[in-house]
N, C-alpha and C. Protein backbone atom coordinates (compact mmCIF):
# COMPACT_ATOMS: atom_id res chain seq x y z
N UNK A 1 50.97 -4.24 -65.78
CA UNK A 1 52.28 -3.82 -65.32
C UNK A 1 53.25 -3.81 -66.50
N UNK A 2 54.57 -2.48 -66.78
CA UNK A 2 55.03 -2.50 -67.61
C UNK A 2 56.86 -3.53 -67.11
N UNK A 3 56.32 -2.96 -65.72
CA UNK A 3 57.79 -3.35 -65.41
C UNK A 3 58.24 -5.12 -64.45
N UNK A 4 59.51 -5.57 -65.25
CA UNK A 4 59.38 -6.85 -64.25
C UNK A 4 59.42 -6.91 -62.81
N UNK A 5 59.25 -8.33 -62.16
CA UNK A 5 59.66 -7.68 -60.66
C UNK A 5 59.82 -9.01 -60.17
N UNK A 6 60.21 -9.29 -59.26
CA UNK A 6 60.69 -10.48 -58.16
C UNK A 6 59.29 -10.52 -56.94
N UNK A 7 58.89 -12.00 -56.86
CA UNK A 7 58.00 -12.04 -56.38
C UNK A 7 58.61 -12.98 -55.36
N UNK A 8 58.14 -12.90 -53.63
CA UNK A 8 59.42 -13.39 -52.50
C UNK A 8 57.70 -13.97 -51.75
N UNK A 9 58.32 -15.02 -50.72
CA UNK A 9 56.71 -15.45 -49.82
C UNK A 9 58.31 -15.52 -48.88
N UNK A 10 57.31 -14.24 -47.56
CA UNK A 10 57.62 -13.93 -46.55
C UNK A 10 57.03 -14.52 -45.95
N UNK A 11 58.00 -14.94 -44.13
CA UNK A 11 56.94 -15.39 -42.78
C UNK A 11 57.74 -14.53 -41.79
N UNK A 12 57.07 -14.10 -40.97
CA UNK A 12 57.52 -13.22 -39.69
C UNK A 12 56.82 -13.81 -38.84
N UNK A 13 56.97 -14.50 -37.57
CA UNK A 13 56.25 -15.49 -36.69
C UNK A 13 55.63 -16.24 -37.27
N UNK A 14 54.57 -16.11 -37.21
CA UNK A 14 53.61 -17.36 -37.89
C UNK A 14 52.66 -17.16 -39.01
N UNK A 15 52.71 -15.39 -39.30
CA UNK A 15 52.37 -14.62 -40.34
C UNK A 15 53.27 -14.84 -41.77
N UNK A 16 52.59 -15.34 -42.48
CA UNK A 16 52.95 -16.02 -44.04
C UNK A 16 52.27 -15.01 -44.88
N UNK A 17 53.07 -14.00 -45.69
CA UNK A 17 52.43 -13.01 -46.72
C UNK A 17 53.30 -13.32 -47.86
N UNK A 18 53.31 -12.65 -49.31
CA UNK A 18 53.80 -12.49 -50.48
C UNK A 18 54.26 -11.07 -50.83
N UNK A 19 55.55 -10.43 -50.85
CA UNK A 19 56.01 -9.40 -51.02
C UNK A 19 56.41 -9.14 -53.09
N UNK A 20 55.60 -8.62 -53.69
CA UNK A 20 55.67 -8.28 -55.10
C UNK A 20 57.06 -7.30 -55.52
N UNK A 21 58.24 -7.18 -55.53
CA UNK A 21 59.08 -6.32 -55.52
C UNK A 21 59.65 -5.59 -57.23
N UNK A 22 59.03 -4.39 -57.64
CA UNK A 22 59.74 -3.53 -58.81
C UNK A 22 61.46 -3.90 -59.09
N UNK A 23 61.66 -4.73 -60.22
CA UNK A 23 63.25 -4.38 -60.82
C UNK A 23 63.62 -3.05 -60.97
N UNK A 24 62.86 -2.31 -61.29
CA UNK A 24 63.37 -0.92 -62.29
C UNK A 24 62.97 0.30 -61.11
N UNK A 25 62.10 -0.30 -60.62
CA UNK A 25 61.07 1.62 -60.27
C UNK A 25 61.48 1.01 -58.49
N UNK A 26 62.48 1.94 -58.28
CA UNK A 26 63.09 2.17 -56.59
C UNK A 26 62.27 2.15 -55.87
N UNK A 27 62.08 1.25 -54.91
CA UNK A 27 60.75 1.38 -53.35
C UNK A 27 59.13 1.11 -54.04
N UNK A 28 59.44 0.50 -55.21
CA UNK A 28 57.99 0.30 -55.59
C UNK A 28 57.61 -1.04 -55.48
N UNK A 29 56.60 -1.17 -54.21
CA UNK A 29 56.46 -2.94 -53.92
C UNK A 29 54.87 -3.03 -53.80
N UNK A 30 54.70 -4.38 -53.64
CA UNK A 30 53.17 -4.77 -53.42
C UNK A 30 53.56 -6.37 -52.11
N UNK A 31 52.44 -5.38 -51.66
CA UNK A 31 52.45 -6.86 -50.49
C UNK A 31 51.00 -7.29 -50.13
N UNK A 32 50.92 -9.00 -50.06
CA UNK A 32 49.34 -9.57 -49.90
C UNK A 32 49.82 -11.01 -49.17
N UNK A 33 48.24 -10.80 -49.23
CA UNK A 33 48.15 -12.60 -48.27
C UNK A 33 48.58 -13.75 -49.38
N UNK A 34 48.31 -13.35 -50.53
CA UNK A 34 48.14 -14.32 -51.69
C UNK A 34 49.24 -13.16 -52.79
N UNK A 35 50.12 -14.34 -53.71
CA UNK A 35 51.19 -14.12 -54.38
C UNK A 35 50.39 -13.20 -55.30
N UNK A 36 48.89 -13.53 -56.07
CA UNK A 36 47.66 -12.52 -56.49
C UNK A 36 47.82 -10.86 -55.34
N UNK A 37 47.66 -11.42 -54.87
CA UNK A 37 47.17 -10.31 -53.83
C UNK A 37 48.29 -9.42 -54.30
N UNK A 38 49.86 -9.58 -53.79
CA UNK A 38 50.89 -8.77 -53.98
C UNK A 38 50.86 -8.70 -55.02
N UNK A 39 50.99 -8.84 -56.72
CA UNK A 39 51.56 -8.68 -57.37
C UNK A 39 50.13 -7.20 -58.29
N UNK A 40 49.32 -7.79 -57.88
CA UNK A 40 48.02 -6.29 -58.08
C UNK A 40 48.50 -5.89 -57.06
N UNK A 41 48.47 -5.26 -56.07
CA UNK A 41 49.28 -4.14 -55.30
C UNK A 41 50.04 -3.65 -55.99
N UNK A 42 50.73 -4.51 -56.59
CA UNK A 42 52.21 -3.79 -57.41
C UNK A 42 52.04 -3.54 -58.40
N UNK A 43 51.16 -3.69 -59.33
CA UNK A 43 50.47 -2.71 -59.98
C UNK A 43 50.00 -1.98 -59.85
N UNK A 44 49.25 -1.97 -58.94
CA UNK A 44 48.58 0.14 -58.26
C UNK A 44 49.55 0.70 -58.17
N UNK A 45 50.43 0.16 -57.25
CA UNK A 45 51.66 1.13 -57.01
C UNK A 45 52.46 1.51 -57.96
N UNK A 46 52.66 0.28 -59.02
CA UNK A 46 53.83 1.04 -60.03
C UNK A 46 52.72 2.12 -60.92
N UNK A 47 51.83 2.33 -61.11
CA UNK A 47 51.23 3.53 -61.63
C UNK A 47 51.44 4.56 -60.78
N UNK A 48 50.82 4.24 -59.53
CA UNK A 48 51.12 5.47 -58.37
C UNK A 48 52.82 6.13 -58.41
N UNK A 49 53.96 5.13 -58.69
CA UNK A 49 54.70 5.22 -58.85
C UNK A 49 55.17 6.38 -59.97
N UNK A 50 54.78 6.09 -61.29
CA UNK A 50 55.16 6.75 -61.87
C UNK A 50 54.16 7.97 -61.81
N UNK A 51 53.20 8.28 -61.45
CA UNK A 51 52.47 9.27 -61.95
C UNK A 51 53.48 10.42 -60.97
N UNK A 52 53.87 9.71 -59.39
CA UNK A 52 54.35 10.85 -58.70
C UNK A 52 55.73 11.12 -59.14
N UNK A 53 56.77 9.98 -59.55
CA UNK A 53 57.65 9.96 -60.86
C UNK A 53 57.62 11.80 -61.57
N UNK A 54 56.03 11.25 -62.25
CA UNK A 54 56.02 12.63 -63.71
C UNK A 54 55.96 14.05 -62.85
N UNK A 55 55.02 14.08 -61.88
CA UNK A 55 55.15 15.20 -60.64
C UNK A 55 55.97 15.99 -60.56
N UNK A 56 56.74 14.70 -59.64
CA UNK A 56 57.69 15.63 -59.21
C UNK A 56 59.45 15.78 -60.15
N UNK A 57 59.11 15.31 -61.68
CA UNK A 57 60.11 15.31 -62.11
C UNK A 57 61.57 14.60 -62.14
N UNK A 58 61.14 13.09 -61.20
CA UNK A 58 62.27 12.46 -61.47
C UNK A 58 61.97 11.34 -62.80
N UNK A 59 63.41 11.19 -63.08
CA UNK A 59 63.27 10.80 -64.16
C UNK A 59 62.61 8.89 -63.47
N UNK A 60 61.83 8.57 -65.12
CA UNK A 60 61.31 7.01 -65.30
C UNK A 60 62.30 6.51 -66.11
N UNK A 61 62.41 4.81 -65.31
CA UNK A 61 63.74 3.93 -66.26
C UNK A 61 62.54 3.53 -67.16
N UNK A 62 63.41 3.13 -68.42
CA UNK A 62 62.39 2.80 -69.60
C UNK A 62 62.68 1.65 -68.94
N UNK A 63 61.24 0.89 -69.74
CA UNK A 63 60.80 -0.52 -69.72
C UNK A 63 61.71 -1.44 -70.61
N UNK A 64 62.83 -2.10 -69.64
CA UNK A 64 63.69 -3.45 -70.36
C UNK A 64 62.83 -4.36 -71.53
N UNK A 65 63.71 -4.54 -72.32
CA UNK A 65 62.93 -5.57 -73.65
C UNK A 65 63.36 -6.69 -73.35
N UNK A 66 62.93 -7.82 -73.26
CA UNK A 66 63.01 -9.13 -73.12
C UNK A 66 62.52 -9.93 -73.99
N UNK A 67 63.59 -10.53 -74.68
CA UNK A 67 62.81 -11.52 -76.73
C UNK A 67 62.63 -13.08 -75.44
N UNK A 68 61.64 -13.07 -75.95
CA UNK A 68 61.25 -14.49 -75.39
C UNK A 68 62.23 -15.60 -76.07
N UNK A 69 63.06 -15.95 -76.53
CA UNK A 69 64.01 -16.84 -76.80
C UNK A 69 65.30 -16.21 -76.48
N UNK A 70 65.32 -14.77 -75.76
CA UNK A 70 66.52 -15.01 -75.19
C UNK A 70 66.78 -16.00 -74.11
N UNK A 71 65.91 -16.09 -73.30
CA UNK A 71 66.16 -17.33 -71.97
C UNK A 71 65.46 -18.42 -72.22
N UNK A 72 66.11 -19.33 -73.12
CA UNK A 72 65.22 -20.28 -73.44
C UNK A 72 65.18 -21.53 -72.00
N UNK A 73 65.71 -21.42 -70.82
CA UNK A 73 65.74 -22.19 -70.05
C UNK A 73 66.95 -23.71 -69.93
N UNK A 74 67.89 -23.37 -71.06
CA UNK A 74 68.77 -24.29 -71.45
C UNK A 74 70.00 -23.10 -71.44
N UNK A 75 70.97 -24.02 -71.06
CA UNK A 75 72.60 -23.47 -71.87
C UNK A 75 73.29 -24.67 -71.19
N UNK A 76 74.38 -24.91 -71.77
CA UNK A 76 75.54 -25.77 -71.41
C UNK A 76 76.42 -25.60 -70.62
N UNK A 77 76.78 -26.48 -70.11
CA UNK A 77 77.53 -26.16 -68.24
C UNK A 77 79.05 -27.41 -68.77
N UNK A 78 80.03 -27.15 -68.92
CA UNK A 78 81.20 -28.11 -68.26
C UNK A 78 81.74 -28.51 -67.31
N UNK A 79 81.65 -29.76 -66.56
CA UNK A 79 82.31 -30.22 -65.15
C UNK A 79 82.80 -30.89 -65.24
N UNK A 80 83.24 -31.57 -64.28
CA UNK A 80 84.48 -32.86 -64.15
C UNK A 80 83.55 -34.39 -64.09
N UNK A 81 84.39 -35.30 -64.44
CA UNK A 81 83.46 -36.61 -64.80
C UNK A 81 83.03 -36.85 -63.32
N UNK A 82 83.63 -36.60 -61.99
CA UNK A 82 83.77 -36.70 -60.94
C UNK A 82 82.55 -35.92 -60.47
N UNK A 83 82.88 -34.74 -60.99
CA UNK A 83 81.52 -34.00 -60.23
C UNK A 83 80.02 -34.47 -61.11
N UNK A 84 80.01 -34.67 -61.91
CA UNK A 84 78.85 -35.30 -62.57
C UNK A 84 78.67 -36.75 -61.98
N UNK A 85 79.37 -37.68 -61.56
CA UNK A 85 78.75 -38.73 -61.22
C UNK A 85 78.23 -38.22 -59.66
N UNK A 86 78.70 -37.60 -58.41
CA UNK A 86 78.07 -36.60 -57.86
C UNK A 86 77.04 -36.59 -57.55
N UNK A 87 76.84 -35.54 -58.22
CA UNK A 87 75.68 -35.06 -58.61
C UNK A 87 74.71 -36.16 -59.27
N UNK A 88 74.90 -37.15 -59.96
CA UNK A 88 74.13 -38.32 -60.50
C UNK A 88 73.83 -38.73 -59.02
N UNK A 89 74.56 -39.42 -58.21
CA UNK A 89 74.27 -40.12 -57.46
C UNK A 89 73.41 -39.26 -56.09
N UNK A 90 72.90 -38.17 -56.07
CA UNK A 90 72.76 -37.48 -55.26
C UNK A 90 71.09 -36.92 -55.85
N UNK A 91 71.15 -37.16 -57.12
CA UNK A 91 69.62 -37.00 -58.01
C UNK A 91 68.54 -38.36 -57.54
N UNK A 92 69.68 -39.37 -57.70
CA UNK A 92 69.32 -40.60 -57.43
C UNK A 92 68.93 -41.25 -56.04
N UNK A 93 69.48 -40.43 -55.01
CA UNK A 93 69.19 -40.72 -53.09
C UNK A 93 68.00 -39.71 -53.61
N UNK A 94 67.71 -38.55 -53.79
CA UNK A 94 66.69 -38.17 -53.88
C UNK A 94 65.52 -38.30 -55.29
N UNK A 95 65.81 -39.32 -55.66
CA UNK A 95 64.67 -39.23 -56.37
C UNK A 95 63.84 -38.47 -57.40
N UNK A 96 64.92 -37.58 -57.61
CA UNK A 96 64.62 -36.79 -58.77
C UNK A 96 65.47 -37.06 -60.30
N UNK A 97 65.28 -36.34 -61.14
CA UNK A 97 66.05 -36.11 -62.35
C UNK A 97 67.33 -35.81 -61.84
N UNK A 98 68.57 -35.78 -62.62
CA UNK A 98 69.45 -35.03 -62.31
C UNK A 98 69.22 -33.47 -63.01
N UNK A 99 68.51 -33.39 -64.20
CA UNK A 99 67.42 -31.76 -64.55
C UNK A 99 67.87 -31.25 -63.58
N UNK A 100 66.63 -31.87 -62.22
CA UNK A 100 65.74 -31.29 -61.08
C UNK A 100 66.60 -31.16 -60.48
N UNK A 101 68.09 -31.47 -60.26
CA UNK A 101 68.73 -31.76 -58.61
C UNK A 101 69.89 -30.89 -58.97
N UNK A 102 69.95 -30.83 -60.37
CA UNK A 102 71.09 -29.35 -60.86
C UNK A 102 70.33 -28.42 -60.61
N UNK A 103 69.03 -27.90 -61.08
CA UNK A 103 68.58 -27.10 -61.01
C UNK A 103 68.19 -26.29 -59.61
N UNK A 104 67.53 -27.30 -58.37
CA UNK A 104 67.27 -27.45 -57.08
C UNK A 104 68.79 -26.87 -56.80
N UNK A 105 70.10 -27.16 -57.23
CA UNK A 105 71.24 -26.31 -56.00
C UNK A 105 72.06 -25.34 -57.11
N UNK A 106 71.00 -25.07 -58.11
CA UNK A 106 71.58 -23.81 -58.83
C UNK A 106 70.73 -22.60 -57.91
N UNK A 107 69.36 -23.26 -57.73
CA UNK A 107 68.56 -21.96 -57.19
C UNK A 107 68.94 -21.84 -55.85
N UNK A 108 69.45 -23.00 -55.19
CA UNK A 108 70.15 -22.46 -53.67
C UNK A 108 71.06 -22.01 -53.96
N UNK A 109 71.88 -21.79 -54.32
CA UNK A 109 72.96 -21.33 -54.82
C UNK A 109 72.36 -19.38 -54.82
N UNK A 110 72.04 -19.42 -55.93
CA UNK A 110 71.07 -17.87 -56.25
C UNK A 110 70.62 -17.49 -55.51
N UNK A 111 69.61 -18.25 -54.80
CA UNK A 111 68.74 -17.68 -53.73
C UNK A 111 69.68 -17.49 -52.34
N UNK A 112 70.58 -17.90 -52.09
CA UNK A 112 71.11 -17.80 -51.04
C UNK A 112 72.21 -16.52 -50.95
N UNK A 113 72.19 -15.96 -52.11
CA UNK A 113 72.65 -14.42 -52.40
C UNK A 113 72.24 -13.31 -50.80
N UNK A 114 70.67 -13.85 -51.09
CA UNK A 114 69.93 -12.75 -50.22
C UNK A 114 70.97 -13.17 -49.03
N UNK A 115 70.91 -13.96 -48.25
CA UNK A 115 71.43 -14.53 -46.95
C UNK A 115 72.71 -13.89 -46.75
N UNK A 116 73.47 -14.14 -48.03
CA UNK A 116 74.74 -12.96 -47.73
C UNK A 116 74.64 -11.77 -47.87
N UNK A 117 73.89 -11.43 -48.57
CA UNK A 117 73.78 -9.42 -48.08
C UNK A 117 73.27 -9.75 -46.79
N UNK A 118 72.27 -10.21 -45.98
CA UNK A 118 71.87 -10.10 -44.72
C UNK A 118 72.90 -10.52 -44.18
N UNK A 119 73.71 -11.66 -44.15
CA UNK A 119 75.25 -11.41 -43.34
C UNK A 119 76.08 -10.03 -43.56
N UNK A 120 76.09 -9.35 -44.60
CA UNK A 120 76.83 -8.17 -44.44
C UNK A 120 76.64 -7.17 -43.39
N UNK A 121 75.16 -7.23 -43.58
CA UNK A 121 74.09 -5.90 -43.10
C UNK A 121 74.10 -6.58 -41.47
N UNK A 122 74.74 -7.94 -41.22
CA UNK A 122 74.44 -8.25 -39.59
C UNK A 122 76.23 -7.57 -39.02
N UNK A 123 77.02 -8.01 -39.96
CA UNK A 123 78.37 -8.02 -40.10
C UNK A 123 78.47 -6.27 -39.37
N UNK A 124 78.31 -5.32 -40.71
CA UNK A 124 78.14 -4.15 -40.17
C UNK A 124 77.32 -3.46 -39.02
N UNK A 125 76.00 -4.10 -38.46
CA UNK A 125 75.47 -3.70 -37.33
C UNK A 125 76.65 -4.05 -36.13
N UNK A 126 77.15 -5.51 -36.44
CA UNK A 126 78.14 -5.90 -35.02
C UNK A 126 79.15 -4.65 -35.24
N UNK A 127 79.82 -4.41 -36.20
CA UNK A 127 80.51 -3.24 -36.04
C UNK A 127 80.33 -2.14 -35.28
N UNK A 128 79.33 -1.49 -35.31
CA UNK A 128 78.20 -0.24 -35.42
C UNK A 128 78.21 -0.66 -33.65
N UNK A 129 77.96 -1.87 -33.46
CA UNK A 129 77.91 -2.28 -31.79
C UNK A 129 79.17 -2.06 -31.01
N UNK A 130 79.92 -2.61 -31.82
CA UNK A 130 81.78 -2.53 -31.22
C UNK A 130 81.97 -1.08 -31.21
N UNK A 131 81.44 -0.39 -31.87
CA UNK A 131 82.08 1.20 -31.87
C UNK A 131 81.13 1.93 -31.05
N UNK A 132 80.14 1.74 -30.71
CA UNK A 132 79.24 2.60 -30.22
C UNK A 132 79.37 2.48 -28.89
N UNK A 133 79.39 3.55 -28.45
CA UNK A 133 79.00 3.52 -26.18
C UNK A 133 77.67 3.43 -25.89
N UNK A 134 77.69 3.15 -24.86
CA UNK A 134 76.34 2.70 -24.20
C UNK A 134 75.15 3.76 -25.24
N UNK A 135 74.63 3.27 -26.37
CA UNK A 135 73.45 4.08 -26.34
C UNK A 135 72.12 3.29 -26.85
N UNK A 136 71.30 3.98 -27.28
CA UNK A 136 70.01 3.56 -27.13
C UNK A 136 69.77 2.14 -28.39
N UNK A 137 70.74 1.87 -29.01
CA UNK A 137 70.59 0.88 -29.96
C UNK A 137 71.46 0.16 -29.85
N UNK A 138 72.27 -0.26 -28.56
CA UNK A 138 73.23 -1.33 -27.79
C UNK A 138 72.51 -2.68 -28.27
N UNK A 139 71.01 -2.53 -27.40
CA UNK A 139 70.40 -3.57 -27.33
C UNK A 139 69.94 -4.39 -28.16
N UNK A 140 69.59 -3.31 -28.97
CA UNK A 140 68.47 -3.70 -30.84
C UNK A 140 69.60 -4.68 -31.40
N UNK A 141 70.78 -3.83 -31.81
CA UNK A 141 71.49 -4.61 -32.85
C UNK A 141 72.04 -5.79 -32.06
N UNK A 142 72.73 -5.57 -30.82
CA UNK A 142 72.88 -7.27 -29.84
C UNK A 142 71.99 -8.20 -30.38
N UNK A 143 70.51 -7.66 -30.32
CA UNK A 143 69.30 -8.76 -30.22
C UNK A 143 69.57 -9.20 -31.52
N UNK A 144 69.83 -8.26 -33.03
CA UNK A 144 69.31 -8.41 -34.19
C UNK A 144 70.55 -9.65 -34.03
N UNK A 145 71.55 -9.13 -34.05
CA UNK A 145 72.84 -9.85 -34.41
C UNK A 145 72.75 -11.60 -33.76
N UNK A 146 72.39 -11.68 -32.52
CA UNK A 146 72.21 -12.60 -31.91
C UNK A 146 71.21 -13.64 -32.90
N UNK A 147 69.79 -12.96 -32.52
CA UNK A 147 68.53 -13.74 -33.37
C UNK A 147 68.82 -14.24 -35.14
N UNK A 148 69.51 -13.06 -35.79
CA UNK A 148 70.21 -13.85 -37.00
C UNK A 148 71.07 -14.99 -36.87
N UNK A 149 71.78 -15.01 -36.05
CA UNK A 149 72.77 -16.32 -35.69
C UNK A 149 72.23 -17.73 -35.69
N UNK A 150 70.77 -17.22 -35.05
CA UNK A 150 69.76 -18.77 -34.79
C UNK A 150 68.72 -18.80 -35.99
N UNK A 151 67.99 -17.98 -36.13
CA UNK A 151 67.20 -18.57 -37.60
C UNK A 151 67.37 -17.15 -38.22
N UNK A 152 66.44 -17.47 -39.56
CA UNK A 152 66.15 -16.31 -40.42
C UNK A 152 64.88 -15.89 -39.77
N UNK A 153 63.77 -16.41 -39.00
CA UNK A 153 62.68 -16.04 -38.82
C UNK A 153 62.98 -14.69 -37.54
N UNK A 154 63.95 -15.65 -36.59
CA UNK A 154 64.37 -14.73 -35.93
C UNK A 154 64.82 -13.38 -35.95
N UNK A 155 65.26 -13.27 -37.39
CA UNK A 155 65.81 -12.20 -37.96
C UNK A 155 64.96 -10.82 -38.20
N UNK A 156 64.02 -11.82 -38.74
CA UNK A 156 62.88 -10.88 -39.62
C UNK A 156 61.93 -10.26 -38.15
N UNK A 157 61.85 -11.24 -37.42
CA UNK A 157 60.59 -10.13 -36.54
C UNK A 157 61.81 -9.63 -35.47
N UNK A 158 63.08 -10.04 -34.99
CA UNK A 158 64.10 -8.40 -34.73
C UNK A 158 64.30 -7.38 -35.75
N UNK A 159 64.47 -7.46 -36.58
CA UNK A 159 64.03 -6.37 -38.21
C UNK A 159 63.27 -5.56 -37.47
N UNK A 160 62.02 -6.23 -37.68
CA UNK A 160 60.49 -5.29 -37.61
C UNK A 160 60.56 -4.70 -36.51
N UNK A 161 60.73 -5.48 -35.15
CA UNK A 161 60.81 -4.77 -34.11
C UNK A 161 61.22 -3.59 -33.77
N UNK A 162 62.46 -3.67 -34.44
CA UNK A 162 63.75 -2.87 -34.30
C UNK A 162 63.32 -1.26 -35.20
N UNK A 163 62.52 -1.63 -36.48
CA UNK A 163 62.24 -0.64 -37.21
C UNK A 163 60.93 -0.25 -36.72
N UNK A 164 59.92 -0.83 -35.78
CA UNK A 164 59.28 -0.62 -35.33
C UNK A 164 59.44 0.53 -33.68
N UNK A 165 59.80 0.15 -33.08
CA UNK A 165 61.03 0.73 -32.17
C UNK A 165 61.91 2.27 -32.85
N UNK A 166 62.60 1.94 -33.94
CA UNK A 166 63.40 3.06 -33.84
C UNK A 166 62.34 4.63 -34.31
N UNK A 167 60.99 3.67 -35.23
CA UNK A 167 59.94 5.21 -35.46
C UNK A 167 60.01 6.22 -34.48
N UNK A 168 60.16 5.81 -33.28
CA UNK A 168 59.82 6.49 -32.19
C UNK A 168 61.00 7.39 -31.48
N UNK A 169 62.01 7.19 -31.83
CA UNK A 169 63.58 7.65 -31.60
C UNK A 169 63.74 8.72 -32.60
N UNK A 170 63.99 9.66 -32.43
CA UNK A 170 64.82 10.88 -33.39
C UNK A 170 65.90 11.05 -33.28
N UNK A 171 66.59 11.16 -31.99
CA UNK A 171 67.79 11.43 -31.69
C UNK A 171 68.37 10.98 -30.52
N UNK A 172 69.73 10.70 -30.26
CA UNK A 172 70.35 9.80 -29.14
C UNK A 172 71.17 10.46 -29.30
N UNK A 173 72.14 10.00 -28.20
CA UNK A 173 73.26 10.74 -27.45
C UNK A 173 74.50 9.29 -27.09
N UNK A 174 75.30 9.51 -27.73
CA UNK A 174 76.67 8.11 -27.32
C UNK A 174 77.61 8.22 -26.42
């Protein structure tokens, strides 16, 4: 593979897979049972990718350069003596480094990005609900909007459902 990519472990009910996702090359993913599994997928595909890329003439993003000492895994952070003892004492109920326990709510922090675009995208369906008259996707987005409220799992198999469901819809009437 030339290009980087974000590697995610999905569950939808009780189904646990690994979704391989392209930085650069749009809609180009790999999905498996095993984090292996997806990330070869996503190599077939990013070839498949570009070959239909050269085809049909859209343009390919060049391949980002990355110097291995640009991210050396260090940089310096300033806080308050207050928030550092904190955070000390909070490394310390759990038993880790304080390293580990900065690091542990830098990545919640990051990772919890996703959660707010999915609040947007629930935000705008409730909209989409408030404006719409009785029609055939009253129910979907109610359900989606609802089931996000209670878990993320909930979320994901109203998702599927819902995109599962709408294949079959072409056109509605409001």
């Amino acid at each position: 593979m030339n290009y980087g990519f974000v590697l995610q472990k999905m569950k939808v009910e009780d189904h646990v897979f690994w979704i391989a996702k392209s930085n650069d090359l749009k809609g180009c993913v790999g999905q498996g049972e095993t984090a292996e599994e997806a990330i070869a997928e996503l190599s077939i595909n990013e070839a498949e990718w570009i070959a239909t890329a050269k085809e049909c003439g859209i343009e390919i993003p060049e391949c980002p350069y990355v110097s291995d000492n640009e991210y050396s895994g260090k940089f310096t952070v300033r806080i308050s003596k207050e928030l550092h003892r904190l955070l000390a004492k909070q490394a310390e109920l759990n038993s880790v480094s304080l390293n580990s326990y900065v690091e542990e709510a830098i990545a919640a922090k990051v990772y919890n990005l996703q959660e707010s675009q999915l609040n947007r995208l629930v935000s705008l369906m409730e909209n989409v609900y408030r404006m719409s008259k009785k029609s055939i996707l009253d129910s979907t987005i109610y359900s989606v909007v609802e089931f996000y409220k209670n878990t993320e799992d909930k979320w994901q198999k109203t998702w599927q459902d819902y995109l599962s469901y709408s294949k079959g819809v072409t056109t509605w009437k409001s």
